[in-house]
Protein backbone atom coordinates (compact mmCIF):
# COMPACT_ATOMS: atom_id res chain seq x y z
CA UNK A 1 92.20 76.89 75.20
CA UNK A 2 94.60 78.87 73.66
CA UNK A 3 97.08 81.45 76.40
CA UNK A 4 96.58 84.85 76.14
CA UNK A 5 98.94 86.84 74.71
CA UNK A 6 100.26 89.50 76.81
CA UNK A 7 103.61 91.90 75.71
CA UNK A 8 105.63 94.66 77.69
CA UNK A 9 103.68 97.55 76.01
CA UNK A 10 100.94 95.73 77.52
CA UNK A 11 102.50 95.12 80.80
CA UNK A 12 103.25 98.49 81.10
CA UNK A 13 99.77 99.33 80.40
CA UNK A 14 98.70 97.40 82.94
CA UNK A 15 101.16 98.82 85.25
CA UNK A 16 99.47 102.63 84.56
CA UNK A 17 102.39 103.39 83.16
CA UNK A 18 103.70 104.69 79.71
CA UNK A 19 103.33 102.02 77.12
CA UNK A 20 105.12 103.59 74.27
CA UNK A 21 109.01 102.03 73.22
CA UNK A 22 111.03 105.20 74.24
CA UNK A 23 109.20 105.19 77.62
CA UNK A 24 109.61 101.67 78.41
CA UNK A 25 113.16 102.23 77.08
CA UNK A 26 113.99 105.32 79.69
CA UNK A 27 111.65 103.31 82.52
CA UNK A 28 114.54 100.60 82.47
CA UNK A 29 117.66 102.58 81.98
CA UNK A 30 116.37 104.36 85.12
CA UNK A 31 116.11 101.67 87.03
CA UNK A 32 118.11 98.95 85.99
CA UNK A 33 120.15 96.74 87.04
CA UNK A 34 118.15 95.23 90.00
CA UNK A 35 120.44 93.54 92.66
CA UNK A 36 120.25 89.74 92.54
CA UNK A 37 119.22 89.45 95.36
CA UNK A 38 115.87 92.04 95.21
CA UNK A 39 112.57 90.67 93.90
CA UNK A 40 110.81 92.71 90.80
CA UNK A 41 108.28 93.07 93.33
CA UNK A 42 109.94 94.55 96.14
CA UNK A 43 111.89 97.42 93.96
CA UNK A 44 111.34 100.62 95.54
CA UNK A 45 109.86 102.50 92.61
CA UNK A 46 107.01 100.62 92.15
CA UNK A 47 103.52 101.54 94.04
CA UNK A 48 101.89 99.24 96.14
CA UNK A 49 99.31 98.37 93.67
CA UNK A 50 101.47 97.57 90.70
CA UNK A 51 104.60 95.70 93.09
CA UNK A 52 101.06 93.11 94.06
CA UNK A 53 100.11 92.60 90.39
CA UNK A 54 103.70 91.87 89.72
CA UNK A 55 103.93 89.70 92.74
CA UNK A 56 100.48 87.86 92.36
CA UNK A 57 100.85 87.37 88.38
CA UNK A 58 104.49 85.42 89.27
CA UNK A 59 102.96 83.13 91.84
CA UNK A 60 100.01 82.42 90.38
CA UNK A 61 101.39 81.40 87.21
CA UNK A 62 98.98 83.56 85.47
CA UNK A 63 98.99 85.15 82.08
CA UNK A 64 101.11 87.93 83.06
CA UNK A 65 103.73 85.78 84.56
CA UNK A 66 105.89 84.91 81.14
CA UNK A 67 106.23 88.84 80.67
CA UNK A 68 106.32 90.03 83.97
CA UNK A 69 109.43 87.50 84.07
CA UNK A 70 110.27 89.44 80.75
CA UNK A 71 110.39 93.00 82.48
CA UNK A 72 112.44 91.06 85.34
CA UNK A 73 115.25 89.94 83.23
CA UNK A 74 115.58 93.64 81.55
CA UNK A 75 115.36 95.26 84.82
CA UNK A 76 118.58 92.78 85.71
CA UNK A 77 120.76 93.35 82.69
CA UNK A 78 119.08 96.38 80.99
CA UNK A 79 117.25 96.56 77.50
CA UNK A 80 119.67 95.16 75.42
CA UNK A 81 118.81 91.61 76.40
């Protein structure tokens, strides 16, 4: 069975939010870097909805989990990862 295969456009889709490059772009400028310490999950500027898809999709291993991990890492050190 072959993995889906899921991309931060899509992610951000997901999310309800903007999708396009520039908006993704701004999204993490504005609210990166995350503290070491702070889960993706638990940042403030995410709504309940989307900071439980982001939590479940991580500890479930499940087809979001490889770019949720992505949008983690950019969040941390900022697009130019």
């Amino acid at each position: 069975m072959e993995k889906p295969n899921h991309n931060l456009p899509a992610l951000f889709k997901q999310l309800g939010l903007p999708d396009d490059a520039e908006s993704i772009d701004k999204f993490i400028a504005t609210h990166s870097p995350l503290k070491p310490e702070l889960h993706l999950a638990d940042a403030f500027f995410w709504s309940p909805s989307q900071a439980d898809l982001l939590r479940n999709e991580v500890l479930e291993d499940a087809d979001w989990a490889e770019v949720v991990d992505q949008l983690d890492v950019l969040l941390r050190k900022g697009r130019g990862v």
